[in-house]
PDB file of N, CA and C in Angstrom:
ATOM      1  N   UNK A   1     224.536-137.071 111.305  1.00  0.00           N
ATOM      2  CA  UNK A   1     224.462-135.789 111.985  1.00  0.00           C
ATOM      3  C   UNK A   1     224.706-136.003 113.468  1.00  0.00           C
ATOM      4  N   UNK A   2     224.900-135.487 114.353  1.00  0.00           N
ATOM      5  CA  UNK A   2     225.827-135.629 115.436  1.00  0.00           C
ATOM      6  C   UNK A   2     224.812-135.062 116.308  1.00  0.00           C
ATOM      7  N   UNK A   3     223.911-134.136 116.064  1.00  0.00           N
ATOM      8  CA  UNK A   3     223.108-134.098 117.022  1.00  0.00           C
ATOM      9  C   UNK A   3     223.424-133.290 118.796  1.00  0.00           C
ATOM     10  N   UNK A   4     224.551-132.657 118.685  1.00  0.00           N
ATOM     11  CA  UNK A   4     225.226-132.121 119.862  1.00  0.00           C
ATOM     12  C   UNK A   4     224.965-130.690 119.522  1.00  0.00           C
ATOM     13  N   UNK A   5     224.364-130.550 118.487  1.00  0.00           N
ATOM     14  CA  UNK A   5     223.725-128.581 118.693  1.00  0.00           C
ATOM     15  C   UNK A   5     222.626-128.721 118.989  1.00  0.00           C
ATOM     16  N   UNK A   6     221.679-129.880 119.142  1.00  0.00           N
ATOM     17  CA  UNK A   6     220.684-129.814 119.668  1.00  0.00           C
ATOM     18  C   UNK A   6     219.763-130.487 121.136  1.00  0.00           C
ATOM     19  N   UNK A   7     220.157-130.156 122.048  1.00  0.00           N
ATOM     20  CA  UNK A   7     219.833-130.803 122.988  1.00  0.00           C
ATOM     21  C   UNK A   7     218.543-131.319 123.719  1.00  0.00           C
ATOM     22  N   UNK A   8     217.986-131.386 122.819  1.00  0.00           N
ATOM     23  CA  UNK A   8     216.494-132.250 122.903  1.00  0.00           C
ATOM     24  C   UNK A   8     217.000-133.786 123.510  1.00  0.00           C
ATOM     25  N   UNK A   9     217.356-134.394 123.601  1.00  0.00           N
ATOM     26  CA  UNK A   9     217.753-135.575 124.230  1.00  0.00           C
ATOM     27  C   UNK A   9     217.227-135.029 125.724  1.00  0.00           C
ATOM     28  N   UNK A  10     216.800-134.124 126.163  1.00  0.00           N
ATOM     29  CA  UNK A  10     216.196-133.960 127.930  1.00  0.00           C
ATOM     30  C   UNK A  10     215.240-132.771 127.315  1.00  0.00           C
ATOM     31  N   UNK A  11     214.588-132.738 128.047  1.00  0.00           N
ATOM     32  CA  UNK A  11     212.768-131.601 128.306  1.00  0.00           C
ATOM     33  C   UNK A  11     212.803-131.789 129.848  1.00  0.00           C
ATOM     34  N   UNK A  12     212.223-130.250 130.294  1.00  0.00           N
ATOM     35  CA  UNK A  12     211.735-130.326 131.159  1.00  0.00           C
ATOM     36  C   UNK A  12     210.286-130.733 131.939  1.00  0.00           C
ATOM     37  N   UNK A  13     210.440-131.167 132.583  1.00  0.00           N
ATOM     38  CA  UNK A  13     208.548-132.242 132.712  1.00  0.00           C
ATOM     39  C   UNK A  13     208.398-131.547 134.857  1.00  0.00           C
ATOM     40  N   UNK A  14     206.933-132.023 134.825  1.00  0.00           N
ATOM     41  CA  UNK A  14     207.080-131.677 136.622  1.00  0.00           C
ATOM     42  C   UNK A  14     208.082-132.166 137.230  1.00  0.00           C
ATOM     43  N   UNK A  15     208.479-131.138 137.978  1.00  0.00           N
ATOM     44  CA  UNK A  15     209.764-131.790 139.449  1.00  0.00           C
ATOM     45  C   UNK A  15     210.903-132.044 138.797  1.00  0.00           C
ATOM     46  N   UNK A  16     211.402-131.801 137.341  1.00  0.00           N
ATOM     47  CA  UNK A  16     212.634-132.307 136.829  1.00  0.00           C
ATOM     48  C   UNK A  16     212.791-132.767 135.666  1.00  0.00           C
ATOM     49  N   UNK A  17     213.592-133.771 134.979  1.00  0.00           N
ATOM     50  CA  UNK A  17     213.755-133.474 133.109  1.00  0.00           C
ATOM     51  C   UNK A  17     213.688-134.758 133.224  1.00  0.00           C
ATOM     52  N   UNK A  18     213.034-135.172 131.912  1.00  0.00           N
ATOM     53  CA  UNK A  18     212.881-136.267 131.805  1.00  0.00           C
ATOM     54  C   UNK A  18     213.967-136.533 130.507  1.00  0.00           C
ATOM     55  N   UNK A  19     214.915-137.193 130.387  1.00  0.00           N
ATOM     56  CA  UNK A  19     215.881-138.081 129.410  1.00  0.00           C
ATOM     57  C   UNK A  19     215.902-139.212 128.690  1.00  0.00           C
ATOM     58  N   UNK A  20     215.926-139.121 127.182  1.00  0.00           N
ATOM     59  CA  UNK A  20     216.348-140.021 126.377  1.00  0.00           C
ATOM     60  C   UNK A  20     217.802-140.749 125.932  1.00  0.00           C
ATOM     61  N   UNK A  21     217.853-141.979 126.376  1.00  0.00           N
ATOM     62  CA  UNK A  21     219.697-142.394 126.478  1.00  0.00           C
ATOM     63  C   UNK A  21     219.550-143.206 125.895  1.00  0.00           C
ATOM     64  N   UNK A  22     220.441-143.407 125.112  1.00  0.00           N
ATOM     65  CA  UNK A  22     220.451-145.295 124.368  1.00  0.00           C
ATOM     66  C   UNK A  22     221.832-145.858 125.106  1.00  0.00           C
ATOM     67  N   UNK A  23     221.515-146.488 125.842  1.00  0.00           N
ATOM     68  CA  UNK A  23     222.806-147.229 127.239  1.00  0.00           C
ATOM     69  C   UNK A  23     223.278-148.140 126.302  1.00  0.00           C
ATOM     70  N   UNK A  24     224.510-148.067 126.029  1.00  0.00           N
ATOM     71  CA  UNK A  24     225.598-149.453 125.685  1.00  0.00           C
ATOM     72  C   UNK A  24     226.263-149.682 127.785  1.00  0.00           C
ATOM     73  N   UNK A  25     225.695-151.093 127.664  1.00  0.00           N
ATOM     74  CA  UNK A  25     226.411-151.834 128.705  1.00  0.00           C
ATOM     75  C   UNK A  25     227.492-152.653 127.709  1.00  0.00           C
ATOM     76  N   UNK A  26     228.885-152.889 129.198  1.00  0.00           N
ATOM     77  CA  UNK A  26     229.391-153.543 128.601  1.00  0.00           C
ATOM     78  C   UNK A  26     230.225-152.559 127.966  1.00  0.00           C
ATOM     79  N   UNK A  27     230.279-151.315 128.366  1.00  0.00           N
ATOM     80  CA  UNK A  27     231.116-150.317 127.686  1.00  0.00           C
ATOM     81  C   UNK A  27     232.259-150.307 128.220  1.00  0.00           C
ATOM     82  N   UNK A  28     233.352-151.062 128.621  1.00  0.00           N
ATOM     83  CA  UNK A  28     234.209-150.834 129.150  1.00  0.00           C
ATOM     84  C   UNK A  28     234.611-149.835 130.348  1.00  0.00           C
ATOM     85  N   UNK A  29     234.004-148.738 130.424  1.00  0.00           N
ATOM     86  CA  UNK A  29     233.702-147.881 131.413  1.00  0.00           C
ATOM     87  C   UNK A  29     232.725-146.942 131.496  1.00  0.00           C
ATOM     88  N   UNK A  30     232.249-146.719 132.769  1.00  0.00           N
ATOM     89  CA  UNK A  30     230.867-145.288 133.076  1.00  0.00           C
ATOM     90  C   UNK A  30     231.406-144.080 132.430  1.00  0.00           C
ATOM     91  N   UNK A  31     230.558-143.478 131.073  1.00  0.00           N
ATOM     92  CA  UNK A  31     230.918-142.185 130.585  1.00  0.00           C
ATOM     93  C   UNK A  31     229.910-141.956 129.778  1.00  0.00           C
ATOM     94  N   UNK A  32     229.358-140.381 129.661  1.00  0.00           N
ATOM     95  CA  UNK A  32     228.773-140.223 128.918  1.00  0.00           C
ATOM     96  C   UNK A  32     229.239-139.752 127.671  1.00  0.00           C
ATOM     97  N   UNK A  33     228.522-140.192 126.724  1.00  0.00           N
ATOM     98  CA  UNK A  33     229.520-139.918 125.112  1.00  0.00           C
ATOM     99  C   UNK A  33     228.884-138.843 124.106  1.00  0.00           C
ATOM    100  N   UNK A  34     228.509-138.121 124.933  1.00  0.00           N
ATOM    101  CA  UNK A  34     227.405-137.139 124.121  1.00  0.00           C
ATOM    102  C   UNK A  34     226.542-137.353 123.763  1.00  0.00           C
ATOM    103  N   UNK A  35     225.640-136.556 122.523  1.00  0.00           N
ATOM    104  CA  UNK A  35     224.429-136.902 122.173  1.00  0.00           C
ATOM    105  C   UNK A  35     224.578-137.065 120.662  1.00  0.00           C
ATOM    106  N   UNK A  36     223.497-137.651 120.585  1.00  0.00           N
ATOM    107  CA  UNK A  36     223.425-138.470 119.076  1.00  0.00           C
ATOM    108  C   UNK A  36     222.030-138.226 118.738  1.00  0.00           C
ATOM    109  N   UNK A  37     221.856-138.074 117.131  1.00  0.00           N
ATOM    110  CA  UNK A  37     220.663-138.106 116.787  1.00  0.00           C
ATOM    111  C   UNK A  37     220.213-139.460 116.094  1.00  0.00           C
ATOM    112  N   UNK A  38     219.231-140.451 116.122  1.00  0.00           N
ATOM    113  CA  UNK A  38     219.320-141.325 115.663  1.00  0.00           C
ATOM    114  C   UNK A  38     218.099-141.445 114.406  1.00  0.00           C
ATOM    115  N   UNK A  39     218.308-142.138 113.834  1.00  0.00           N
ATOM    116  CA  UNK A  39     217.845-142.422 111.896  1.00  0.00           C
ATOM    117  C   UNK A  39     216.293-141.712 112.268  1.00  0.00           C
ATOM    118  N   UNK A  40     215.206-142.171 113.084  1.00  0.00           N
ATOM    119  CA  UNK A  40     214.353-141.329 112.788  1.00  0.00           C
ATOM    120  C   UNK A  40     214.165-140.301 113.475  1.00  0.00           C
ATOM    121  N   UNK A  41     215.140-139.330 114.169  1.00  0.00           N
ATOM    122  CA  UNK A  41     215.584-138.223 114.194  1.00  0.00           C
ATOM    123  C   UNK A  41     215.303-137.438 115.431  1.00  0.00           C
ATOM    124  N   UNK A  42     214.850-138.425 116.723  1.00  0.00           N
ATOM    125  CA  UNK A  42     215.464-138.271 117.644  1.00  0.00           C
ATOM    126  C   UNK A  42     216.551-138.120 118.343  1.00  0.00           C
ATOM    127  N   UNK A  43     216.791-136.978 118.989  1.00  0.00           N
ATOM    128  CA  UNK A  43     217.581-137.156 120.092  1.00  0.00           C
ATOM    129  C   UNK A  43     217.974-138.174 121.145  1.00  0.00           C
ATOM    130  N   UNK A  44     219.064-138.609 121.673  1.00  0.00           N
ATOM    131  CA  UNK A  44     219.614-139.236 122.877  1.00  0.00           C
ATOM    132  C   UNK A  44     220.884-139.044 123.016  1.00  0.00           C
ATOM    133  N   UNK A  45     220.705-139.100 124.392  1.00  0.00           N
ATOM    134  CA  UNK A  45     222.099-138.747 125.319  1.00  0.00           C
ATOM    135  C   UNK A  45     222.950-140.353 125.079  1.00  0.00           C
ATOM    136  N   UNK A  46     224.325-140.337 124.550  1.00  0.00           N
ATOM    137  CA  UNK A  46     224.433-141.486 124.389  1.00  0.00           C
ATOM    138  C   UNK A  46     225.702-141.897 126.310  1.00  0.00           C
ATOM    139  N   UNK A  47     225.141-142.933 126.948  1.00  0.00           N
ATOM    140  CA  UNK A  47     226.130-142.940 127.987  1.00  0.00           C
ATOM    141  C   UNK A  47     226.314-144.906 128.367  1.00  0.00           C
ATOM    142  N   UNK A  48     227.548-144.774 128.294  1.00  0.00           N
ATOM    143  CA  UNK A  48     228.179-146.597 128.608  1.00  0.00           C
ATOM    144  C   UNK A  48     228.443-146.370 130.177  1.00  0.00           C
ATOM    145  N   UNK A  49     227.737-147.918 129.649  1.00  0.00           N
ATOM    146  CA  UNK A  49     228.621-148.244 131.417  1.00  0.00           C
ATOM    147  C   UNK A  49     229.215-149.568 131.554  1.00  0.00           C
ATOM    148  N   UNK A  50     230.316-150.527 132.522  1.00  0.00           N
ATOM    149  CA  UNK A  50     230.606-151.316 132.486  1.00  0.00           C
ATOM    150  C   UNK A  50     229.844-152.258 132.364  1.00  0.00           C
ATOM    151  N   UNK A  51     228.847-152.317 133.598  1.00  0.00           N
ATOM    152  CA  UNK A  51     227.916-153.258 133.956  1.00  0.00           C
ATOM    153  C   UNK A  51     226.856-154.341 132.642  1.00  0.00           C
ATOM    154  N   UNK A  52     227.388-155.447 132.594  1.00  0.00           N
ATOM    155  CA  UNK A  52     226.308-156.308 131.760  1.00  0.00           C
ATOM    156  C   UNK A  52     225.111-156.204 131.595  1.00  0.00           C
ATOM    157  N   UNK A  53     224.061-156.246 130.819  1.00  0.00           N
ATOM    158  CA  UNK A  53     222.638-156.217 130.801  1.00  0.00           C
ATOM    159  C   UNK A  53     222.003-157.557 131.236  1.00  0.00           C
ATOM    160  N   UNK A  54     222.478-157.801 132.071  1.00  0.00           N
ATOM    161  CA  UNK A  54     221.626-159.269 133.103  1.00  0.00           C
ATOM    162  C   UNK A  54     221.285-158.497 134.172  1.00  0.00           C
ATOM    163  N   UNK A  55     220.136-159.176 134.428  1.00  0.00           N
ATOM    164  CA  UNK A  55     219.508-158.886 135.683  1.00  0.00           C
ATOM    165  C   UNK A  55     218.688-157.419 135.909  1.00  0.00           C
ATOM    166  N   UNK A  56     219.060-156.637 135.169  1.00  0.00           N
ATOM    167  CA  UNK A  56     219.206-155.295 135.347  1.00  0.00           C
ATOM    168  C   UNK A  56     220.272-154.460 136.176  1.00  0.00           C
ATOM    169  N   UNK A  57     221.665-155.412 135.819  1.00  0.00           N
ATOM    170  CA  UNK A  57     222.456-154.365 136.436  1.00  0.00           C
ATOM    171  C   UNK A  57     222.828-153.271 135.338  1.00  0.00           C
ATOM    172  N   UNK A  58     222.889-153.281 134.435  1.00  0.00           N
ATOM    173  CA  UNK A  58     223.024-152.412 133.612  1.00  0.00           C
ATOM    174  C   UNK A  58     222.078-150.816 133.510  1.00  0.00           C
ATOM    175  N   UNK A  59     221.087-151.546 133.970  1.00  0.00           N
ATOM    176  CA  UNK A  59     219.884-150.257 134.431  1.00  0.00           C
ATOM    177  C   UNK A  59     220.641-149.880 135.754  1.00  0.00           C
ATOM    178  N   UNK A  60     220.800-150.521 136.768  1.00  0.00           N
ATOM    179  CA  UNK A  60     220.901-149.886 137.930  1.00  0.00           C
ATOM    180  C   UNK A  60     222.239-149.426 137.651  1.00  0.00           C
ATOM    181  N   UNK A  61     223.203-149.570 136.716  1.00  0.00           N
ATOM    182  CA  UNK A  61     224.272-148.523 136.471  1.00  0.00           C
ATOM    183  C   UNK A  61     224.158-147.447 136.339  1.00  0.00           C
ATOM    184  N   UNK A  62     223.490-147.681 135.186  1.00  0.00           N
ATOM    185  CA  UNK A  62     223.182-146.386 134.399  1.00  0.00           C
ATOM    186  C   UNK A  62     222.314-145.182 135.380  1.00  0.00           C
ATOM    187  N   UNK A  63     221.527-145.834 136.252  1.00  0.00           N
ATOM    188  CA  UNK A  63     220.562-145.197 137.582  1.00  0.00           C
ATOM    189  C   UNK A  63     222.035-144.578 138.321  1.00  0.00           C
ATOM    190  N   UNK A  64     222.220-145.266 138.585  1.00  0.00           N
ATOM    191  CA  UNK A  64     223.643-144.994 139.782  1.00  0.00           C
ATOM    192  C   UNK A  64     224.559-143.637 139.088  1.00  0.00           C
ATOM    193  N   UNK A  65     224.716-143.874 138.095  1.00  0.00           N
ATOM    194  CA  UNK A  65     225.817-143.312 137.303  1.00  0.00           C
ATOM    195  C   UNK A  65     225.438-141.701 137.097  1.00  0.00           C
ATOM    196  N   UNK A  66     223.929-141.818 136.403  1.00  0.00           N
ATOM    197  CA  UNK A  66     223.681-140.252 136.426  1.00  0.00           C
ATOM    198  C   UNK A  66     223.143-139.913 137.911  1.00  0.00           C
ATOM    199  N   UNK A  67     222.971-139.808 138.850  1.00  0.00           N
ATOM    200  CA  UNK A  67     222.794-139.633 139.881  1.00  0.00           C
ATOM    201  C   UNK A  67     224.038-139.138 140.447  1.00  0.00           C
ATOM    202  N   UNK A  68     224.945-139.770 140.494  1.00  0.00           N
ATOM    203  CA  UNK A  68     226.316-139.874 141.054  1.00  0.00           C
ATOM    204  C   UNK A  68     226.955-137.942 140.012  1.00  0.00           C
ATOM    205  N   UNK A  69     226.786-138.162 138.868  1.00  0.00           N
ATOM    206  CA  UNK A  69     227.468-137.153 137.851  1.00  0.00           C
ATOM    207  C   UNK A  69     226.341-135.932 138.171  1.00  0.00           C
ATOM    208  N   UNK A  70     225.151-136.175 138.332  1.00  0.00           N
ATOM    209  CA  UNK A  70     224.194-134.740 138.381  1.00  0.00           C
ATOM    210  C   UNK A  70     224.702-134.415 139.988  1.00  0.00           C
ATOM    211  N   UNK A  71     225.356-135.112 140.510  1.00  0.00           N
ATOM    212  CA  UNK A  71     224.755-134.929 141.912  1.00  0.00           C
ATOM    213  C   UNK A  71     223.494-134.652 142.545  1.00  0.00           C
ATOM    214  N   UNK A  72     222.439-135.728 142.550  1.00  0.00           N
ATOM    215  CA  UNK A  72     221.978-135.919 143.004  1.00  0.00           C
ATOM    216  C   UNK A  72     221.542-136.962 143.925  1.00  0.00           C
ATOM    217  N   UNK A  73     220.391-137.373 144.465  1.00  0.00           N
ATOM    218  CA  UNK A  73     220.127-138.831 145.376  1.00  0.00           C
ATOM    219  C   UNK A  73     219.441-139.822 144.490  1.00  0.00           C
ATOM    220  N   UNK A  74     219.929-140.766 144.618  1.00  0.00           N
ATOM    221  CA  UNK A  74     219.690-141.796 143.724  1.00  0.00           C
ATOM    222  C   UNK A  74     217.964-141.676 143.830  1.00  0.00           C
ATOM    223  N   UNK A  75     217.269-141.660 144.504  1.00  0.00           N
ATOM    224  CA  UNK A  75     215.982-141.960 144.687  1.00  0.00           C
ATOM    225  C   UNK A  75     215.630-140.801 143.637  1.00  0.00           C
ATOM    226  N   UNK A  76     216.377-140.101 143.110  1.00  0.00           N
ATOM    227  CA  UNK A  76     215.638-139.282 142.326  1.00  0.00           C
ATOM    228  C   UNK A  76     215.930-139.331 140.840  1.00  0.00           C
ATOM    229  N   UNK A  77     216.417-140.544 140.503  1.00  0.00           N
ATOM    230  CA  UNK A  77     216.338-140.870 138.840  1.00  0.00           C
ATOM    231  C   UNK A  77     215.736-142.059 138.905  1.00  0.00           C
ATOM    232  N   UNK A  78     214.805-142.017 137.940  1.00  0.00           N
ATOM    233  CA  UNK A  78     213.915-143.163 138.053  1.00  0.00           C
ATOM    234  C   UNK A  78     213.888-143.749 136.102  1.00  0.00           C
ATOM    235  N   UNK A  79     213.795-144.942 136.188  1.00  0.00           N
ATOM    236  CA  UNK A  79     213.597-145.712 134.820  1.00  0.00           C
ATOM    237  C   UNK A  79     211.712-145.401 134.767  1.00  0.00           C
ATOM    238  N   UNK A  80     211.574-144.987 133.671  1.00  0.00           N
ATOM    239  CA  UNK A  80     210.130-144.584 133.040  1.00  0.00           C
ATOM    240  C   UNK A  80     209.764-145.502 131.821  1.00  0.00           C
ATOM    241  N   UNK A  81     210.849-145.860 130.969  1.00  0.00           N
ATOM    242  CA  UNK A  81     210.323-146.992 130.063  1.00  0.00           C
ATOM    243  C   UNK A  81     211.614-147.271 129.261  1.00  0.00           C
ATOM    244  N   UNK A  82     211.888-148.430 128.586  1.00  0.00           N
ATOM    245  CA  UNK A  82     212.866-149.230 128.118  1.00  0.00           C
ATOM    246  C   UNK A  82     213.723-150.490 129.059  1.00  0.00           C
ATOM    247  N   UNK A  83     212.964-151.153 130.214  1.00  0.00           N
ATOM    248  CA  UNK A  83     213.464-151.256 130.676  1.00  0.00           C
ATOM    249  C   UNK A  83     214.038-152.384 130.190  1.00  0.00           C
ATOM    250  N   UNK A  84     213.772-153.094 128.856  1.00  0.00           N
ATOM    251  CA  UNK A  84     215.105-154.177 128.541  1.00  0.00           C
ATOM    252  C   UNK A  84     215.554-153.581 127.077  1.00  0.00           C
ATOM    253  N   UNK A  85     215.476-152.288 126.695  1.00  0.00           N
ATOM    254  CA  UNK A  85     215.399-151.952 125.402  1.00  0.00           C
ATOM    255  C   UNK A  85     216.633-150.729 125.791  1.00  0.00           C
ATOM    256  N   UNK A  86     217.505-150.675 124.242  1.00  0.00           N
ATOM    257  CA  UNK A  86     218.699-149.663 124.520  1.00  0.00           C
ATOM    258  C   UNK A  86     218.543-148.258 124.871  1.00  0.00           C
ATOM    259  N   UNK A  87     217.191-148.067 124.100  1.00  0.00           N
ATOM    260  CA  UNK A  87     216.480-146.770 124.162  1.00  0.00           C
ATOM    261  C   UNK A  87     215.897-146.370 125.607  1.00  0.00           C
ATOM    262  N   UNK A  88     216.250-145.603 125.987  1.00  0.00           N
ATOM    263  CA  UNK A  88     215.367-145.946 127.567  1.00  0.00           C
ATOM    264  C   UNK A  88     214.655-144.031 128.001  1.00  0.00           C
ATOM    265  N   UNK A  89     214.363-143.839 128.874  1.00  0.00           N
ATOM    266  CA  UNK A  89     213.885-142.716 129.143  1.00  0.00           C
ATOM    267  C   UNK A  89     213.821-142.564 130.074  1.00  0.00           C
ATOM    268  N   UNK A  90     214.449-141.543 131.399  1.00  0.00           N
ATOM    269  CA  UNK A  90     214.623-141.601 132.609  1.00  0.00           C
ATOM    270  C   UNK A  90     214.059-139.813 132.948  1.00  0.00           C
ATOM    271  N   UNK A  91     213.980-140.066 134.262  1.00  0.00           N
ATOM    272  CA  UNK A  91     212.927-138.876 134.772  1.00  0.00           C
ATOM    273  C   UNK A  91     214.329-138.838 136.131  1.00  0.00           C
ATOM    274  N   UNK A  92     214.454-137.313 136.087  1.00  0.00           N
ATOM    275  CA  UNK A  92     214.912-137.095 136.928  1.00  0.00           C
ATOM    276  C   UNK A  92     214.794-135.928 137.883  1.00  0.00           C
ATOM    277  N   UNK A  93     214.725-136.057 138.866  1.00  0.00           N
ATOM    278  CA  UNK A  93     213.702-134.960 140.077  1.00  0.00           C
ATOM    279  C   UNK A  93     214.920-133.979 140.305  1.00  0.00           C
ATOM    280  N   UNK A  94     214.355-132.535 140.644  1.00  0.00           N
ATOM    281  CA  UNK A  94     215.072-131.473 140.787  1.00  0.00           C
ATOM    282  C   UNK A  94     214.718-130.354 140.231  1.00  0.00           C
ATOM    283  N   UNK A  95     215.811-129.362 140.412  1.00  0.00           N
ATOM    284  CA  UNK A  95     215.772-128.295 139.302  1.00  0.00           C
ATOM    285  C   UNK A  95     215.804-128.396 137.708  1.00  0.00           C
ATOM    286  N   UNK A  96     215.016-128.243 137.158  1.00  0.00           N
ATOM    287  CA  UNK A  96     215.066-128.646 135.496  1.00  0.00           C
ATOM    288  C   UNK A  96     215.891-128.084 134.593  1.00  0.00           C
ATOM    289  N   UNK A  97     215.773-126.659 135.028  1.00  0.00           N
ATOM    290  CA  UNK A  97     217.275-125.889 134.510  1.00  0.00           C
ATOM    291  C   UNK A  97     218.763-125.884 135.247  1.00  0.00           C
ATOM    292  N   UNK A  98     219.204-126.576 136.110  1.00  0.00           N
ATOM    293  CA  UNK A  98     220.021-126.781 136.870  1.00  0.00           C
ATOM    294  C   UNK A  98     220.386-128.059 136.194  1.00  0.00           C
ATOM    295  N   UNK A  99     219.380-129.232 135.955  1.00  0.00           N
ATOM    296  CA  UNK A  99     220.118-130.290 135.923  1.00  0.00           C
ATOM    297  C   UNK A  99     220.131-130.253 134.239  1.00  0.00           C
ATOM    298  N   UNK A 100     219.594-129.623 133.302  1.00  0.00           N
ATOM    299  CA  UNK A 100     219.945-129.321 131.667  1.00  0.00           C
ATOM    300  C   UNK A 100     221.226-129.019 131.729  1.00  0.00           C
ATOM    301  N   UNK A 101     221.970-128.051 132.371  1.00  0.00           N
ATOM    302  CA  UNK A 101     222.592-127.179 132.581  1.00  0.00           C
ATOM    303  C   UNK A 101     223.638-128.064 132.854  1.00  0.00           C
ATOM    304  N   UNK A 102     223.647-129.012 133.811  1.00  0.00           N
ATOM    305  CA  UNK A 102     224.687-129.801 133.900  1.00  0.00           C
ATOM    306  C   UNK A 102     224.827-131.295 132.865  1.00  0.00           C
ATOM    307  N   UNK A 103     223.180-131.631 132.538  1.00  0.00           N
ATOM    308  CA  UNK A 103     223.773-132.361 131.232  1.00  0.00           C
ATOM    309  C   UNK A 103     224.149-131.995 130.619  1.00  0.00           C
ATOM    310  N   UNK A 104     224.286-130.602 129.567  1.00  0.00           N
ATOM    311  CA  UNK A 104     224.902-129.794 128.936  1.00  0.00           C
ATOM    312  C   UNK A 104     226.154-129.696 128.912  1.00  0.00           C
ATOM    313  N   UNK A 105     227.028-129.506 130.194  1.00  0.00           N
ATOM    314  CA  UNK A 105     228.190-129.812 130.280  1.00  0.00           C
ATOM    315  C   UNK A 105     228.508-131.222 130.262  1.00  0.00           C
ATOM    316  N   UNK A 106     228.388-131.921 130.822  1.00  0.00           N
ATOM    317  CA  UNK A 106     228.692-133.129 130.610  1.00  0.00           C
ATOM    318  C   UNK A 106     228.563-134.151 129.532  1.00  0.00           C
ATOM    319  N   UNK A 107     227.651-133.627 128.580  1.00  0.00           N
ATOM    320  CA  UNK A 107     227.526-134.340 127.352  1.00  0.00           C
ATOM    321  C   UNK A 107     228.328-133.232 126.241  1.00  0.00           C
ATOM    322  N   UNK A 108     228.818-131.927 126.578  1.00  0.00           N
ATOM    323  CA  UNK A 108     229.660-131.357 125.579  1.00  0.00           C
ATOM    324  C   UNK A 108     228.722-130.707 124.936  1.00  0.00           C
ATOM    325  N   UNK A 109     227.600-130.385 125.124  1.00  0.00           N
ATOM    326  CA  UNK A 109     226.435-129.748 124.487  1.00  0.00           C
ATOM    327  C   UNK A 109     226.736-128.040 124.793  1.00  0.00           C
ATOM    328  N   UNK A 110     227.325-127.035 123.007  1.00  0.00           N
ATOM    329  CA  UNK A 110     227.207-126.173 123.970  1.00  0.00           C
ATOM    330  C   UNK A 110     225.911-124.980 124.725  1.00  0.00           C
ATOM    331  N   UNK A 111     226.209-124.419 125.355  1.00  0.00           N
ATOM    332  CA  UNK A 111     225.069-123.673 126.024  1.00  0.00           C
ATOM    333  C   UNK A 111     224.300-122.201 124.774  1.00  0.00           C
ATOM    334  N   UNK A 112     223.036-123.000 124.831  1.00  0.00           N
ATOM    335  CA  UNK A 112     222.660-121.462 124.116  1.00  0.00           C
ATOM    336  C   UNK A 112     222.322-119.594 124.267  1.00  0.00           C
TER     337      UNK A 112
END
């Protein structure tokens, strides 16, 4: 199931939405690939990025990357948990319906 009619992969939480992504590093390039539902039937935003999973550059891609696409300031996406795991969960500060609104577009999710 594909999981792109339902956009639970983000909730809104204080100050902004908090996100479920399963990051492939090593993706040949920064893109987000929509959303996916996975076997026990969660939601996630699925998004690659070049960057290797050493060191944590692969986190700080993936940091960089939606920041850069929401337009926002980096200081305002933060890693909340997964930090060596594919599954990860990121909090991001702002408008909550503003920035749905633009994951929505950008993951191909359409608007209800």
């Amino acid at each position: 199931m594909s999981g792109a009619d339902d956009p639970a992969a983000w909730t809104p939480v204080r100050d902004g939405l908090s996100v479920t992504v399963r990051l492939t590093p090593r993706g040949g390039r920064d893109a987000i690939d929509g959303v996916e539902r996975l076997a026990d039937g969660r939601a996630v935003l699925k998004i690659r990025v070049r960057a290797a999973p050493t060191d944590g550059e692969a986190n700080a891609a993936l940091l960089a990357f939606l920041a850069k696409s929401l337009r926002v300031p980096s200081r305002a996406v933060t890693l909340v948990a997964g930090d060596t795991a594919r599954i990860k969960r990121i909090e991001i500060g702002g408008d909550a319906r503003a920035l749905a609104d633009a994951l929505a577009r950008l993951s191909g999710v359409q608007a209800a």
